[in-house]
N, C-alpha and C. Protein backbone atom coordinates (compact mmCIF):
# COMPACT_ATOMS: atom_id res chain seq x y z
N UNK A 1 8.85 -19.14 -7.16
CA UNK A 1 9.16 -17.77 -6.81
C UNK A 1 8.17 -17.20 -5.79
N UNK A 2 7.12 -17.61 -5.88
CA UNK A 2 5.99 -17.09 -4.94
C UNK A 2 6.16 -17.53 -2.88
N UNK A 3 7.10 -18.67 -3.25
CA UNK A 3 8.18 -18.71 -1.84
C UNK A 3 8.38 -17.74 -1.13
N UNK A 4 8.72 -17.12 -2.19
CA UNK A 4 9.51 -16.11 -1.35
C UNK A 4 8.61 -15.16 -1.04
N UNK A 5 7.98 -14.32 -2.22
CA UNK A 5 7.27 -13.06 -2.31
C UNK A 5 6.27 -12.97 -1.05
N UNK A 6 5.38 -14.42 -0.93
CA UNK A 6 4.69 -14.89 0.42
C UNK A 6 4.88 -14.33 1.63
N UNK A 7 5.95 -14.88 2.24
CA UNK A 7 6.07 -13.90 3.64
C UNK A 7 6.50 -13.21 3.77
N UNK A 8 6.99 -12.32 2.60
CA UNK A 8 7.50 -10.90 2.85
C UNK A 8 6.08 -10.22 2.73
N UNK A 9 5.32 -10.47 1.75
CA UNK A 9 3.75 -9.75 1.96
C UNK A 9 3.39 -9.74 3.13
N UNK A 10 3.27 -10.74 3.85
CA UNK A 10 2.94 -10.90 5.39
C UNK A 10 3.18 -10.04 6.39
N UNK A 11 4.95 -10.27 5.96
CA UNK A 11 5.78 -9.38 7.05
C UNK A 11 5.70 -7.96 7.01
N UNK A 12 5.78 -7.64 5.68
CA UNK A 12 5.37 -6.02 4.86
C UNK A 12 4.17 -5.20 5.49
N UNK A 13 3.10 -6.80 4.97
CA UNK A 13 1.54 -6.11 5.49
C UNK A 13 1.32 -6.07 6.54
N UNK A 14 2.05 -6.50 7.97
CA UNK A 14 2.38 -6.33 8.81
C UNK A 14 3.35 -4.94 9.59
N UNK A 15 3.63 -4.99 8.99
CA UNK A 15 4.85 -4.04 9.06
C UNK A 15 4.40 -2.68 9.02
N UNK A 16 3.79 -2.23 7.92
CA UNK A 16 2.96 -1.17 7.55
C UNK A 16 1.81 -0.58 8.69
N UNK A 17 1.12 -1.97 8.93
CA UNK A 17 0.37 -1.68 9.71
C UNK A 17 0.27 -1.31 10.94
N UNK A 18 1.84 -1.70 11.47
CA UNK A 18 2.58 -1.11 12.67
C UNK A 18 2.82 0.13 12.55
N UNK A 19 3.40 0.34 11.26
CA UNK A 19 3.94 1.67 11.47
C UNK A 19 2.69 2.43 11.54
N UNK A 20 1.61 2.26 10.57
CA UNK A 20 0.57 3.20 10.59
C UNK A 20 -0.23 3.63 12.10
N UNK A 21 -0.12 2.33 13.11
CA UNK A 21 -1.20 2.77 14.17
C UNK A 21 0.06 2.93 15.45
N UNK A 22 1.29 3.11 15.20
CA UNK A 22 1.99 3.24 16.82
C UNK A 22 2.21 4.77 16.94
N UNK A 23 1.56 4.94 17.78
CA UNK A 23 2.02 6.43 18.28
C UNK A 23 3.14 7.21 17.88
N UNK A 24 2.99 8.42 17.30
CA UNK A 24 4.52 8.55 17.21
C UNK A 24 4.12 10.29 17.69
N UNK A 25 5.14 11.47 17.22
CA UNK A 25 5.11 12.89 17.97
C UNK A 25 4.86 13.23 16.27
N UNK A 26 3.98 14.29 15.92
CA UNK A 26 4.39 15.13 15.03
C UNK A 26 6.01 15.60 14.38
N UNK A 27 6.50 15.00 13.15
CA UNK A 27 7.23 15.17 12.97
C UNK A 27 7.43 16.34 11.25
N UNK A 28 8.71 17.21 11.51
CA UNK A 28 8.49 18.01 10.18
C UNK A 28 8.66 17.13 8.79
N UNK A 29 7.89 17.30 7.63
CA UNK A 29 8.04 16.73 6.17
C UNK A 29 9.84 16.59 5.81
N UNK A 30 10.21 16.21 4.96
CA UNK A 30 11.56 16.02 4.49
C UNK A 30 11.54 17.30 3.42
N UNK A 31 10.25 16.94 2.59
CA UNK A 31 9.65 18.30 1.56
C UNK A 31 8.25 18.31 1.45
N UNK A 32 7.81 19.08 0.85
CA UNK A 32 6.69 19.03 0.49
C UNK A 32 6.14 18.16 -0.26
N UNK A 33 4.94 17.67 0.64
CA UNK A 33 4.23 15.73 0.32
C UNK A 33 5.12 14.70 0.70
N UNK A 34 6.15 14.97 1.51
CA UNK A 34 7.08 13.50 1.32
C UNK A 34 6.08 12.48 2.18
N UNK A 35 5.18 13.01 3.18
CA UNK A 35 4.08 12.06 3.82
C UNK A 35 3.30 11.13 2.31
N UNK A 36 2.50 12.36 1.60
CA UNK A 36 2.09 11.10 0.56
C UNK A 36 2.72 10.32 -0.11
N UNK A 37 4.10 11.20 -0.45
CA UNK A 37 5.17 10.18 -1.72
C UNK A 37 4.92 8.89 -0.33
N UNK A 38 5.41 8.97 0.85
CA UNK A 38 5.63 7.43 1.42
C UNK A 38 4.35 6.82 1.31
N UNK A 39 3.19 7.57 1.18
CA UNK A 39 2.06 6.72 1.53
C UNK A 39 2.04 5.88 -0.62
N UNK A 40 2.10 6.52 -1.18
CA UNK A 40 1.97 6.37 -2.53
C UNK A 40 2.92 5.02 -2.53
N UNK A 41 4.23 5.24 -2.44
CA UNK A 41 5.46 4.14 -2.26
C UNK A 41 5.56 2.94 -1.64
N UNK A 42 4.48 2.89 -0.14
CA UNK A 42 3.84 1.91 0.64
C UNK A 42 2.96 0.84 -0.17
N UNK A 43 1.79 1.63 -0.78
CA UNK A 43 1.04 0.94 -0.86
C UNK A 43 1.60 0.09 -2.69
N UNK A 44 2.42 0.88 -3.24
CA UNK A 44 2.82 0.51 -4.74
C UNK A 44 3.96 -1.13 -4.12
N UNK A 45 4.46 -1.26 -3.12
CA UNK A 45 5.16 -1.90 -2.67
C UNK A 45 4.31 -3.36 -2.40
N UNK A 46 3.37 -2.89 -1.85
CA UNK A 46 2.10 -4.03 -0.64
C UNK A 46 1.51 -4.07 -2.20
N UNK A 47 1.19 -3.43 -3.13
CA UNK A 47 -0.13 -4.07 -4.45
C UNK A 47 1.40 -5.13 -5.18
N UNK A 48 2.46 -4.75 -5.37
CA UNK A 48 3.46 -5.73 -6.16
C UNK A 48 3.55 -6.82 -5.42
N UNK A 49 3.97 -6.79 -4.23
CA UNK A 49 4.18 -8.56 -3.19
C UNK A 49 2.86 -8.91 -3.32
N UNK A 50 1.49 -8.44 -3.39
CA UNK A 50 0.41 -8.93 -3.55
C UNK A 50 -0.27 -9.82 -5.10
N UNK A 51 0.63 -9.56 -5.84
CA UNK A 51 0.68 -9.75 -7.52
C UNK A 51 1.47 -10.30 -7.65
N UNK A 52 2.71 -10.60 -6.98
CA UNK A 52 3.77 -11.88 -7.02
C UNK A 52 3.33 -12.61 -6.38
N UNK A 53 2.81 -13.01 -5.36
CA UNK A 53 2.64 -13.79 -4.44
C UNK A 53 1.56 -14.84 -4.60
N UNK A 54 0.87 -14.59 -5.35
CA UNK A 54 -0.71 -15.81 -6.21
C UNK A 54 -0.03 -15.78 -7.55
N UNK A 55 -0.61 -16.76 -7.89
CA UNK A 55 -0.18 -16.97 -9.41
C UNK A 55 -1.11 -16.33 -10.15
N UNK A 56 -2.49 -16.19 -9.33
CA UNK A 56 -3.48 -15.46 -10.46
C UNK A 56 -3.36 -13.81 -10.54
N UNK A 57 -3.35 -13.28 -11.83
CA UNK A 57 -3.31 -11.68 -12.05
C UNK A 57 -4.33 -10.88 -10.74
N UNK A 58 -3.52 -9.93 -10.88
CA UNK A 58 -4.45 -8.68 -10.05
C UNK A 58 -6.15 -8.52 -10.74
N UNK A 59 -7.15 -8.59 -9.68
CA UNK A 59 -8.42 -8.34 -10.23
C UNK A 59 -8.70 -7.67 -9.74
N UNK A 60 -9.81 -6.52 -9.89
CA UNK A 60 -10.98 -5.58 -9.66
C UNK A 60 -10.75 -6.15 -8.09
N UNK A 61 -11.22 -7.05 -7.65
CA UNK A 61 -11.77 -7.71 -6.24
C UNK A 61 -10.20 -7.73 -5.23
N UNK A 62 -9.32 -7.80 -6.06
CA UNK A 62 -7.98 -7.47 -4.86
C UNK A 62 -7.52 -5.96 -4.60
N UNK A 63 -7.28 -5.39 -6.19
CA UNK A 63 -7.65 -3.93 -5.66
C UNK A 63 -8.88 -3.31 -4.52
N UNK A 64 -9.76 -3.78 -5.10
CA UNK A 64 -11.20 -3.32 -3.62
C UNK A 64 -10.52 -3.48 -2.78
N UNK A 65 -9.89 -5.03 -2.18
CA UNK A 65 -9.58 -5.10 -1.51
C UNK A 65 -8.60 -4.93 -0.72
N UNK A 66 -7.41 -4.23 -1.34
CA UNK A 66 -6.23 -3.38 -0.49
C UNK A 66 -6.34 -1.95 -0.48
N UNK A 67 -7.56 -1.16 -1.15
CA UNK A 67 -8.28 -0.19 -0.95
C UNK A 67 -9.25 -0.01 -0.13
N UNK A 68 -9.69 -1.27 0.08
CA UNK A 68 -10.51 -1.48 1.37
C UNK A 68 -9.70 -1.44 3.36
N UNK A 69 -8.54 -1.68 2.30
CA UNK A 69 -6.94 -2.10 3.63
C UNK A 69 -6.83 -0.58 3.85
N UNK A 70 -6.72 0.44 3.17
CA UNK A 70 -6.20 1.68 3.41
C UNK A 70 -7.38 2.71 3.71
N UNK A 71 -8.20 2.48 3.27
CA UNK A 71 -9.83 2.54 4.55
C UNK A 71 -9.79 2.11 5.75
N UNK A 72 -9.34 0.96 5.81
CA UNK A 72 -9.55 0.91 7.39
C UNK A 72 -7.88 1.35 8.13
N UNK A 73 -7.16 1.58 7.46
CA UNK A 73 -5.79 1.82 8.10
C UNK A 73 -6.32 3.57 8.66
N UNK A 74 -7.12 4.14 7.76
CA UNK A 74 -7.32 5.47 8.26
C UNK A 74 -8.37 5.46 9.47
N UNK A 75 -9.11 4.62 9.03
CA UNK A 75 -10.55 4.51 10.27
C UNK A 75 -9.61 4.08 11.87
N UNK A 76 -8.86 3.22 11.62
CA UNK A 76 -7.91 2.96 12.83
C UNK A 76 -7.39 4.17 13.32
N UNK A 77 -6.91 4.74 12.59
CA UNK A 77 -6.40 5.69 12.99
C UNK A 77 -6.74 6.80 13.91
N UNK A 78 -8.05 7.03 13.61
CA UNK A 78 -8.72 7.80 13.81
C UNK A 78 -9.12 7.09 15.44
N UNK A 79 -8.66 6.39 15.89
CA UNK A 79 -8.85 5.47 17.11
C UNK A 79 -8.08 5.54 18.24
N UNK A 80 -6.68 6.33 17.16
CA UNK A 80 -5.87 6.22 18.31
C UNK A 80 -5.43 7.80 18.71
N UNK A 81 -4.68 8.44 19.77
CA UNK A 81 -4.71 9.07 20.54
C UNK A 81 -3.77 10.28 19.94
N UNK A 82 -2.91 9.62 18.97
CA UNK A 82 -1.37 10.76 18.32
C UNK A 82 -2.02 10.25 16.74
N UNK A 83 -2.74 10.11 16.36
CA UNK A 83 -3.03 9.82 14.71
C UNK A 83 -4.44 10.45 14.55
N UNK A 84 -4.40 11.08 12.87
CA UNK A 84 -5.77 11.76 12.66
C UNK A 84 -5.83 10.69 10.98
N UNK A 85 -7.44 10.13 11.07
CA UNK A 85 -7.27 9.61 9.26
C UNK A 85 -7.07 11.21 8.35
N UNK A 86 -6.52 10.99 7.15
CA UNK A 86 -6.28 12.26 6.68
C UNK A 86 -6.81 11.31 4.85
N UNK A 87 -7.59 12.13 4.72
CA UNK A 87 -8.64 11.77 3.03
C UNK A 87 -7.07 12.12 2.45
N UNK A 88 -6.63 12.51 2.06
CA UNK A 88 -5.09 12.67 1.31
C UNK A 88 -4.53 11.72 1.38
N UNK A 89 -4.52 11.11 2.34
CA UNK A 89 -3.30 9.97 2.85
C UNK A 89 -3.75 8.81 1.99
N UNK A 90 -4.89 8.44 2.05
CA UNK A 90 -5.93 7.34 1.19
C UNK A 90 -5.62 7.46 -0.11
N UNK A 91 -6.16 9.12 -0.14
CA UNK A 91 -5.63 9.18 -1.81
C UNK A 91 -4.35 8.45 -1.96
N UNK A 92 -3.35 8.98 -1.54
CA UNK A 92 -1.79 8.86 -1.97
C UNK A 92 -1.74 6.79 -2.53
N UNK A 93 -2.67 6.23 -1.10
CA UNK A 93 -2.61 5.26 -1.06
C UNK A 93 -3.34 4.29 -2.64
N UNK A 94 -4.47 5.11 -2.58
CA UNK A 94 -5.27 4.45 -3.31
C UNK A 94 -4.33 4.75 -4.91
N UNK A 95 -3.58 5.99 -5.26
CA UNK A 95 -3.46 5.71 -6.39
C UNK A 95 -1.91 5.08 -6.71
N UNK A 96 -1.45 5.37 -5.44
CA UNK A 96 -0.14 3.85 -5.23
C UNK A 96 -0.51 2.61 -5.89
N UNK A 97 -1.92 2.09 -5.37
CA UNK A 97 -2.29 0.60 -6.15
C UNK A 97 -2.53 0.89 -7.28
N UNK A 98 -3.25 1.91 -7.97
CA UNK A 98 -3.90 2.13 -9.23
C UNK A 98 -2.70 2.33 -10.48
N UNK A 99 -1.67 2.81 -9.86
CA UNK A 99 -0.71 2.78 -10.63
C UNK A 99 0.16 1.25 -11.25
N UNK A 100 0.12 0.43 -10.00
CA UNK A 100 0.67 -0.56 -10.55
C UNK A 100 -0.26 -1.66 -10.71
N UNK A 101 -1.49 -1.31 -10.30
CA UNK A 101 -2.88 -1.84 -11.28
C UNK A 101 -2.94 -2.47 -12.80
N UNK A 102 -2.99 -0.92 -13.17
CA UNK A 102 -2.65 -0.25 -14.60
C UNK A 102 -1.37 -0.66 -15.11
N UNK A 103 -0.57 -0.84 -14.70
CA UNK A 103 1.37 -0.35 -15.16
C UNK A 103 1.35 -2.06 -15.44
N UNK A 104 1.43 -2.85 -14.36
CA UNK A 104 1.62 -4.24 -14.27
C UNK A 104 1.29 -4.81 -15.49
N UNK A 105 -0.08 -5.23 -15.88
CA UNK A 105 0.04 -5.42 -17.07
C UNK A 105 0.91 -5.37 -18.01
N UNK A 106 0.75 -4.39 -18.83
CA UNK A 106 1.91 -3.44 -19.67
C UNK A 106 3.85 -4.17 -19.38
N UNK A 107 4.02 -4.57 -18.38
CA UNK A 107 5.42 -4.78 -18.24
C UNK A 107 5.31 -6.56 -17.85
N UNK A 108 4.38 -7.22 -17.83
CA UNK A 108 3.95 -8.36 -18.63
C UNK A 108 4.32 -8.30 -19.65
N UNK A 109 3.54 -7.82 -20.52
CA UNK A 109 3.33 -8.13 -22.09
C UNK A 109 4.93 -7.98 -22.48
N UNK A 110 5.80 -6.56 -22.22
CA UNK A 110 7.17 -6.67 -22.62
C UNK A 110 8.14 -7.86 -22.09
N UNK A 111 7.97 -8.15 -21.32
CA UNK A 111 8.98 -9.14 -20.25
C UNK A 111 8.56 -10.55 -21.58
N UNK A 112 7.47 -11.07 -21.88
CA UNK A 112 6.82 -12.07 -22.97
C UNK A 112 7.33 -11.86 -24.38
N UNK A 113 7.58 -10.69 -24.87
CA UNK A 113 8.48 -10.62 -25.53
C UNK A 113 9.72 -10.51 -26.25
């Protein structure tokens, strides 16, 4: 199964990272926060293909490290000419992973039984 999950992480974590640094115009919200719900939804997406994709469980050291991904997605940002890093946006991001951090587990243990 990890076939598969593989280069869609790739393509995903790719993908994301396009969207995050290409120029785009100020555009209006859909509602209020729909910027974080996507940033929250992004990163809950990129921590699951990241947890399918190895056979070994999510650790402390992969979280750092796709929290470390959304640190520098803002620091980039901040690089380019139509993008500002925004500490919110991180948040949204960071507790996108923390959620399915936490959650993953938990829907292990039921799926085993």
């Amino acid at each position: 199964m990890t076939k598969i999950y593989k280069p869609t992480l790739f393509i995903y974590w790719g993908f994301i990272t396009f969207l995050a640094l290409v120029p785009v115009q100020k555009s209006p919200e859909l509602f209020l926060f729909s910027d974080k719900l996507i940033h929250f939804i992004s990163f809950f997406i990129l921590i699951f293909l990241f947890d399918k994709s190895f056979k070994k469980p999510l650790s402390i050291f992969s979280l750092g490290l796709l929290i470390s991904y959304g640190v520098f997605l803002e620091f980039a940002q901040s690089l380019t000419p139509t993008r500002s890093p925004e500490l919110l946006d991180l948040l949204a991001d960071s507790i996108g992973l923390l959620v399915y951090y936490v959650l993953a587990p938990k829907f292990r243990e039921k799926i085993k039984k």
